[in-house]
Protein backbone atom coordinates (compact mmCIF):
# COMPACT_ATOMS: atom_id res chain seq x y z
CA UNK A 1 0.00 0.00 0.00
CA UNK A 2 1.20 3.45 -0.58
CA UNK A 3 2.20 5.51 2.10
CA UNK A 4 0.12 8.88 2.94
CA UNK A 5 2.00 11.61 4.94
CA UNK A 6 0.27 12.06 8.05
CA UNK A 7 -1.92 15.50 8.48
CA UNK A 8 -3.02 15.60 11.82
CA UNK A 9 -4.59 19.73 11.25
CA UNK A 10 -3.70 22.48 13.25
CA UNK A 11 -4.81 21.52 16.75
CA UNK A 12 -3.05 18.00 16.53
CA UNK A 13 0.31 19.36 15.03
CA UNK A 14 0.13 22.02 17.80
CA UNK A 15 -0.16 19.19 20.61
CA UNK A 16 3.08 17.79 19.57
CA UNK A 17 4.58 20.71 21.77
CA UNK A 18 3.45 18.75 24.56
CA UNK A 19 6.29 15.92 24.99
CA UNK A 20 8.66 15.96 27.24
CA UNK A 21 6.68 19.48 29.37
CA UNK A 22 6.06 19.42 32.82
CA UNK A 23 2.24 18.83 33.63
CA UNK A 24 0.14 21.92 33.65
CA UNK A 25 -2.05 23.74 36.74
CA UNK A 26 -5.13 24.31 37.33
CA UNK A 27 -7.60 26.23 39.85
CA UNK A 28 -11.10 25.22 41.00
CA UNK A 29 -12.24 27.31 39.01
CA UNK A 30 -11.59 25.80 35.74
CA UNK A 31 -14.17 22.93 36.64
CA UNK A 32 -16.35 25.42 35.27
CA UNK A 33 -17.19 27.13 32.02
CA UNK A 34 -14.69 28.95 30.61
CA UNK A 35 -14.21 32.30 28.71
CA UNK A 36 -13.62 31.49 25.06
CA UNK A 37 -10.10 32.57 24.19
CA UNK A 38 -11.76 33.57 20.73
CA UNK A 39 -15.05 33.53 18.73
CA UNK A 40 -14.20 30.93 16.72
CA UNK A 41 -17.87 28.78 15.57
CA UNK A 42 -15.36 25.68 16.39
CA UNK A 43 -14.37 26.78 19.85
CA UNK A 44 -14.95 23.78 21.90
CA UNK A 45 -15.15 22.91 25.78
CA UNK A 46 -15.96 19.24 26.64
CA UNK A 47 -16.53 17.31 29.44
CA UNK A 48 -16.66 13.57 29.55
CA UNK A 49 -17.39 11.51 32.37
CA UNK A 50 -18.77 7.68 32.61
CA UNK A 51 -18.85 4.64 34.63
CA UNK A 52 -18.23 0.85 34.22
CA UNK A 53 -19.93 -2.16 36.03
CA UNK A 54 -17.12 -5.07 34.54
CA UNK A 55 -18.50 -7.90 35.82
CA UNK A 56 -20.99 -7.43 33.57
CA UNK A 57 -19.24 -6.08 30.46
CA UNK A 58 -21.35 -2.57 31.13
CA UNK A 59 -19.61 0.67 30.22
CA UNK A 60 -21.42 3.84 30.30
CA UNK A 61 -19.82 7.08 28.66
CA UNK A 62 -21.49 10.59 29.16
CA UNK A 63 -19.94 13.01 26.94
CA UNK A 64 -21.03 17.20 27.03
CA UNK A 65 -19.21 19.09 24.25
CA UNK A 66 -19.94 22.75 24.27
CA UNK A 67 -19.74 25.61 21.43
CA UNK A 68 -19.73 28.87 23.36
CA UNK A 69 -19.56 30.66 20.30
CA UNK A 70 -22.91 29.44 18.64
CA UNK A 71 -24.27 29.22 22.13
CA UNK A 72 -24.71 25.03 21.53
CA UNK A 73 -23.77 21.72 22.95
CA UNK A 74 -24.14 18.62 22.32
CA UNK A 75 -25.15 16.14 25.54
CA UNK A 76 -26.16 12.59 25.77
CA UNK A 77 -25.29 8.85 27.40
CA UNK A 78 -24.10 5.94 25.38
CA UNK A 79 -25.11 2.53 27.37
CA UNK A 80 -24.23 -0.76 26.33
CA UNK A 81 -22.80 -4.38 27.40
CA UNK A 82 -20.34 -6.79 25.72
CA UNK A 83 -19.53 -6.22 21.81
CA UNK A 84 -21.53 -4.16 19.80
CA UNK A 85 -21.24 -3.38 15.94
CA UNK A 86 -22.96 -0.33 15.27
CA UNK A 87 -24.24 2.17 17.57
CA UNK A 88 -27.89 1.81 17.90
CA UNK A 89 -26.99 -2.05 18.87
CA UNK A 90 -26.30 -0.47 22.23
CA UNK A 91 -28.96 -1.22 25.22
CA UNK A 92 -29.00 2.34 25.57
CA UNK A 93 -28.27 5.49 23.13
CA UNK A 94 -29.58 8.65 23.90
CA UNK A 95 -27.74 11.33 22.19
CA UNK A 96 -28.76 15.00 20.99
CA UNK A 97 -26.19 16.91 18.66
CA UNK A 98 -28.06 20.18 18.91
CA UNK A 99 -28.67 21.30 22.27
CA UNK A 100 -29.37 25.07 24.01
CA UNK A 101 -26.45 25.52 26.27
CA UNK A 102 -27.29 25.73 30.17
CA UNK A 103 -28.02 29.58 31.33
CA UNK A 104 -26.64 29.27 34.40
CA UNK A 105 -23.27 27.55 33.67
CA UNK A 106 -22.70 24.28 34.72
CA UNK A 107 -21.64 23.86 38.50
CA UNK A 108 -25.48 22.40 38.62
CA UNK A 109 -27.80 21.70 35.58
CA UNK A 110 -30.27 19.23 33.74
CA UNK A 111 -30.32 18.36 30.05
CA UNK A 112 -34.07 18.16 29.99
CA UNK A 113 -34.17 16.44 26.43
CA UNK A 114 -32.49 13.12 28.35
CA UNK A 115 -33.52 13.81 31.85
CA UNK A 116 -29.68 14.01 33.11
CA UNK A 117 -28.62 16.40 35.33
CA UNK A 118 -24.97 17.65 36.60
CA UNK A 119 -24.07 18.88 39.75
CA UNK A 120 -20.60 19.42 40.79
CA UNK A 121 -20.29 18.39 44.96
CA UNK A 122 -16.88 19.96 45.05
CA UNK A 123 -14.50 21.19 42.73
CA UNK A 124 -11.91 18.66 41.09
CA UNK A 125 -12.88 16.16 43.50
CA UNK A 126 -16.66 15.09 43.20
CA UNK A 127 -19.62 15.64 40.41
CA UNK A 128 -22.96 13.53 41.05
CA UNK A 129 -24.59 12.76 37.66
CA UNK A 130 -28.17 11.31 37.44
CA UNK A 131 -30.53 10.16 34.62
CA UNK A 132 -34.39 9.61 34.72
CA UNK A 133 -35.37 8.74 30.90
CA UNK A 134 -38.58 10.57 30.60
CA UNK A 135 -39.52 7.80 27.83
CA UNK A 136 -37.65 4.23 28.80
CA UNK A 137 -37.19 2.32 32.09
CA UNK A 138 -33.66 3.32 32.43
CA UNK A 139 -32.22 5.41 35.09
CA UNK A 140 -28.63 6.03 37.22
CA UNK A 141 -27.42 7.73 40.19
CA UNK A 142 -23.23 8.12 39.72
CA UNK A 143 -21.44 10.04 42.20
CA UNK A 144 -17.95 10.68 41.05
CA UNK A 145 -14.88 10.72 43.37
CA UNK A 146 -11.23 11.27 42.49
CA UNK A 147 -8.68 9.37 43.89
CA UNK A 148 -5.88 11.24 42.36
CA UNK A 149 -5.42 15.02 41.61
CA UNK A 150 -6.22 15.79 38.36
CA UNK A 151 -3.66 15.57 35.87
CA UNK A 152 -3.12 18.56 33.59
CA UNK A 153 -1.94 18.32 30.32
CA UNK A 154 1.44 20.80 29.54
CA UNK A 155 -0.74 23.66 27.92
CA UNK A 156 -2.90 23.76 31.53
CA UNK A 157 -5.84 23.79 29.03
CA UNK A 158 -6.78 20.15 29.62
CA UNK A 159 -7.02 17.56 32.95
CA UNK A 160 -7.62 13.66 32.51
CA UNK A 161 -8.73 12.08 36.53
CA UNK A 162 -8.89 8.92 37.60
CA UNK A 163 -12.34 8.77 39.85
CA UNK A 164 -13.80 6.25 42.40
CA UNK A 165 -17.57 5.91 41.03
CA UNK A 166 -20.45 4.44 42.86
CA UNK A 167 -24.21 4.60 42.67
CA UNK A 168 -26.99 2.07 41.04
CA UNK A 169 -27.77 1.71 37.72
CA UNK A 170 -31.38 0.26 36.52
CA UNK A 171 -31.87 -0.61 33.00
CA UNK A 172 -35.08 -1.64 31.55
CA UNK A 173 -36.22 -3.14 34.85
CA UNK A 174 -33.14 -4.91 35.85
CA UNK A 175 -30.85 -3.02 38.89
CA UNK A 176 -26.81 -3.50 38.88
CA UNK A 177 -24.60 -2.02 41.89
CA UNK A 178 -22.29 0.73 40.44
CA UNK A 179 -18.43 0.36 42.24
CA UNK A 180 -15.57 0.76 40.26
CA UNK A 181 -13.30 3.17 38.63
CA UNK A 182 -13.56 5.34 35.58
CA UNK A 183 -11.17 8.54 34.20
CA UNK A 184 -12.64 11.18 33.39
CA UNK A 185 -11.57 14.29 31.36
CA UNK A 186 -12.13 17.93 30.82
CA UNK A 187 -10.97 20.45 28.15
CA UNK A 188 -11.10 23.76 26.73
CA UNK A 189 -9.51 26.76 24.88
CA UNK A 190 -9.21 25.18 21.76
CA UNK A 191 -11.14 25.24 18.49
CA UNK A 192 -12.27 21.28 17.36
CA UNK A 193 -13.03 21.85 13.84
CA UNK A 194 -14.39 18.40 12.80
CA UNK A 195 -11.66 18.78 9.47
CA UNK A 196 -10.89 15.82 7.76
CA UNK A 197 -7.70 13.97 8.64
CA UNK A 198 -5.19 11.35 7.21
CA UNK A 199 -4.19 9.65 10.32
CA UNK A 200 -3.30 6.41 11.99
CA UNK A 201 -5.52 5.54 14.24
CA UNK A 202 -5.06 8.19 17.88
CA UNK A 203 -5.86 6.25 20.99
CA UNK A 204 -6.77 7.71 24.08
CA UNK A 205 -6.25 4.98 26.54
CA UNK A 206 -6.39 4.95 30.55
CA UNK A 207 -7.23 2.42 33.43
CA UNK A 208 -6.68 2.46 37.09
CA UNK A 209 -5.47 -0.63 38.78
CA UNK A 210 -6.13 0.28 42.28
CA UNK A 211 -6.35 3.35 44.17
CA UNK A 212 -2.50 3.74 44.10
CA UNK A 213 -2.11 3.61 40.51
CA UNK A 214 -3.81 5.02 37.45
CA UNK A 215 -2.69 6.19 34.34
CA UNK A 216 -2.96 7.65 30.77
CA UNK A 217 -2.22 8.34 26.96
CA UNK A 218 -2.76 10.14 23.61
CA UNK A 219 -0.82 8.05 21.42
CA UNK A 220 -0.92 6.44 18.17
CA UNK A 221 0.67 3.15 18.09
CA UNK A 222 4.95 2.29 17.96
CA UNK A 223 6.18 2.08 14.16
CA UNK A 224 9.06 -0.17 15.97
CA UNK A 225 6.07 -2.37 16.87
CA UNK A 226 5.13 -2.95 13.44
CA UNK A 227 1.17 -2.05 13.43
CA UNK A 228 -1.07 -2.99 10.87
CA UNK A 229 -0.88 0.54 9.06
CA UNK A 230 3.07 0.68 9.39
CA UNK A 231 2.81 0.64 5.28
CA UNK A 232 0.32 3.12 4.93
CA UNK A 233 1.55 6.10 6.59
CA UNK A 234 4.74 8.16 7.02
CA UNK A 235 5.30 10.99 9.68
CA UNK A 236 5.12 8.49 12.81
CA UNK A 237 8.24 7.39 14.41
CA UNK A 238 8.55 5.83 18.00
CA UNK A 239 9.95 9.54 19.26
CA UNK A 240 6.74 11.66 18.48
CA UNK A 241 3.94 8.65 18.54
CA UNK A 242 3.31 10.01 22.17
CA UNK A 243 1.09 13.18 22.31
CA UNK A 244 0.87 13.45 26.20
CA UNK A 245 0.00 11.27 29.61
CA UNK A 246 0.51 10.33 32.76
CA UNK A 247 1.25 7.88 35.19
CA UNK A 248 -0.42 7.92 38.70
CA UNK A 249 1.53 6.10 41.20
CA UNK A 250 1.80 5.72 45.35
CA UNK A 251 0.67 9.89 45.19
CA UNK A 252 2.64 11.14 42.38
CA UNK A 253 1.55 12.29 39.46
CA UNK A 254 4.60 12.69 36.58
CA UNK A 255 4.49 12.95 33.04
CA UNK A 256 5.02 10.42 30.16
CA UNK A 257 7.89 10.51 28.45
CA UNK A 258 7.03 7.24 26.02
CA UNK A 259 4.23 5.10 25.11
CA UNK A 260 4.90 2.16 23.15
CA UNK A 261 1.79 0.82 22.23
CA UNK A 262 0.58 -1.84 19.82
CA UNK A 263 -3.17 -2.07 18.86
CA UNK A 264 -4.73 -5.29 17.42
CA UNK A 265 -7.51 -5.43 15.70
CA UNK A 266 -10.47 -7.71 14.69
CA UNK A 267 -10.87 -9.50 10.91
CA UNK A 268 -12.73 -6.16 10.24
CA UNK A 269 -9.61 -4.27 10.39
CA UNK A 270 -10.14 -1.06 12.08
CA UNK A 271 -12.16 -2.54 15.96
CA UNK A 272 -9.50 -3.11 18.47
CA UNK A 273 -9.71 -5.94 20.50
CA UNK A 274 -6.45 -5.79 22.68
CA UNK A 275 -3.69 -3.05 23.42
CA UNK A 276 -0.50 -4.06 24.61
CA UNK A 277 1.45 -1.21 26.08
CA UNK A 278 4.34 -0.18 28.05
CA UNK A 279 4.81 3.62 29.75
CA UNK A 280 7.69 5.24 31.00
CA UNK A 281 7.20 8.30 32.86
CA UNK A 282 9.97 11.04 32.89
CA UNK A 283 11.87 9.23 36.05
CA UNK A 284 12.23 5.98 34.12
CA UNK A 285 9.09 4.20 35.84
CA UNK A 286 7.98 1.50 33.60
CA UNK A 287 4.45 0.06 33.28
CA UNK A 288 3.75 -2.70 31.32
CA UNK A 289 0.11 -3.52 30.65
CA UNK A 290 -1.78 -5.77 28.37
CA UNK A 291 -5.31 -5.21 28.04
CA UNK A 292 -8.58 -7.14 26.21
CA UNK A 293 -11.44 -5.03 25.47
CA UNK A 294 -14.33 -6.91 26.53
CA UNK A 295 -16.74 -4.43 25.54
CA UNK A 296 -16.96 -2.70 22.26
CA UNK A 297 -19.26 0.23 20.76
CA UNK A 298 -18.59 2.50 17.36
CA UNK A 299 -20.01 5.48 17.43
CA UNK A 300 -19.43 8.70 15.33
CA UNK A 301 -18.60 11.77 17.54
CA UNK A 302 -18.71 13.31 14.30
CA UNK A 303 -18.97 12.33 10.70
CA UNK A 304 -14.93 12.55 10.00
CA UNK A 305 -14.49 11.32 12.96
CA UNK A 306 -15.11 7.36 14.59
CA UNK A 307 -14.50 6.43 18.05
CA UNK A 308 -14.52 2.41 18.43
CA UNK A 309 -15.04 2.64 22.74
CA UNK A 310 -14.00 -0.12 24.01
CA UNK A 311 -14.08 -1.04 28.40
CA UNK A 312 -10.31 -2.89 28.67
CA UNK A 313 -9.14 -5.32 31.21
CA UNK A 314 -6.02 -4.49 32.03
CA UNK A 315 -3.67 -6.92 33.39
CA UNK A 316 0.60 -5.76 35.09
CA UNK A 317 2.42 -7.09 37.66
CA UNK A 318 0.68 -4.62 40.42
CA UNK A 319 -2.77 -6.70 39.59
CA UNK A 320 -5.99 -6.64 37.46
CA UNK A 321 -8.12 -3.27 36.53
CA UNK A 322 -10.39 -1.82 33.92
CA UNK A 323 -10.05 1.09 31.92
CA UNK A 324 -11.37 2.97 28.56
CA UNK A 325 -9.64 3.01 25.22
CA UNK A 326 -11.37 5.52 22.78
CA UNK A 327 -9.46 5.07 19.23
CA UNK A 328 -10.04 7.65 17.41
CA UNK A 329 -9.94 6.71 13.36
CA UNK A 330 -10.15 9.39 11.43
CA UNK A 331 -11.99 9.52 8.06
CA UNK A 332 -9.00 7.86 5.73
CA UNK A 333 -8.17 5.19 8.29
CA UNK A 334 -11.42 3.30 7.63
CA UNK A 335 -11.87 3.93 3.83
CA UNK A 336 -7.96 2.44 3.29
CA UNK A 337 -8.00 -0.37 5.81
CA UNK A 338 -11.27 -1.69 6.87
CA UNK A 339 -11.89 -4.87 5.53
């Protein structure tokens, strides 16, 4: 296959500044609405949050993603257990793309079109989300509790945190215990223009084996590791695979310095089904974790843009945990590789 030079657009080629920076700051404030650094109609703030019941192959992801400019969002829940192939296979999708935004900011708040509301408990350490469907026998009471700082990407415009979540969960008559961990992120300041893009596939990957230890990464996957698109792409080398991440460990938080990472995928082509991964943080801490997704969902976050989600298992030497991997294949992956 003929190699494509990668283009990545503005906002990607601009995170590459990020490697090898100390983590960035933030204030209580900024688990709030922000003022937009421009008026850009692609100025974006998001916030994504989610839970995972893995004994039962449920994972849960609640995304917000805000346009201050236009004075929109977009808001919903995406629900489903085990391996799904399209998106409305999912026990549960209730998304709206075109959404009022909240008049009185977001420290408390209800999407009324879903019946979800949001209320922030404290400040970068607790949210409690619940969801009444006003139309289907499904319903969930989450409160969110980080076990970890958050941890701020180098441009202090972006935090990804590891939280405890707990609460109950009832779905179409049937009631599952929520207790278990999820990572939740938060960004803003920067314009997401939904461009097309000739990429690899970029994974955004984290898990939390136990209280103690969490971590995270942007990355697309090792050339050295030979991935399926090695021959399709040029641009990627195992020096700048690594946009950003962290590693959570004992009550330090410090920055990734590498991320090898090797994604394999099903006869399809483009749906991962396992990551293997090692991260070294910028002390020389390795982790090495391999991880089976044992629950799956596609789902277009935009039209040049799908997300296969898939809840991982992740297995290391310091024990077992779960964890997210959102792989984000861009409009060219797909058309040249799926199968």
């Amino acid at each position: 296959m003929a190699q494509t030079s990668v283009f990545m657009g503005r906002e990607m080629e601009n995170a590459s500044t990020f490697l090898g920076k100390s983590l960035g700051s933030v204030v209580p404030e900024d688990e709030f609405l922000h003022v937009p650094k421009t008026d850009h109609y692609a100025e974006s703030e998001t916030f994504y949050y989610g839970f995972c019941i893995p004994e039962e192959q449920i994972n849960a992801e609640i995304y917000i993603w805000f346009h201050p400019s236009l004075k929109s969002m977009s808001a919903g829940v995406l629900l489903w257990k085990g391996i799904k192939r399209t998106t409305s296979a999912a026990e549960y999708v209730n998304y709206f793309q075109f959404l009022p935004m909240p008049e009185s900011g977001v420290g408390e708040f209800t999407v009324e079109a879903i019946g979800m509301s949001v209320k922030v408990v404290k400040p970068l350490e607790s949210v409690f989300i619940s969801l009444k469907d006003p139309d289907q026998d499904v319903s969930f009471q989450l409160t969110s509790t980080a076990i970890m700082p958050p941890a701020v990407r180098p441009d202090s415009c972006h935090f990804t945190q590891a939280m405890r979540t707990t609460g109950e969960l009832t779905l179409y008559g049937e009631r599952f215990a929520i207790d278990s961990f999820f990572s939740r992120d938060h960004s803003w300041g920067h314009t997401r223009t939904e461009q097309r893009r000739c990429t690899p596939p970029l994974s955004w990957t984290a898990g939390v084996i136990n209280e103690n230890l969490a971590f995270h990464s942007l990355a697309f996957d090792d050339p050295g590791l030979k991935p399926s698109w090695l021959d399709g792409y040029s641009g990627i080398t195992s020096e700048n695979n690594l946009v950003w991440g962290y590693l959570f460990r004992d009550g330090k938080t410090l920055p990734l310095k590498r991320a090898s990472q090797l994604t394999h995928r099903d006869e399809d082509g483009i749906s991962v089904s396992a990551v293997a991964l090692r991260l070294v943080d910028i002390e020389n801490n390795v982790l090495d974790l391999e991880g089976t997704v044992q629950a799956r969902l596609p789902w277009n976050v935009w039209q040049n843009n799908l997300v296969v989600f898939g809840q991982i298992k992740w297995t290391c030497r310091d024990g077992v945990g779960y964890g997210d991997v959102m792989d984000n294949l861009f409009s060219d992956f797909p058309y040249r590789f799926m199968k």
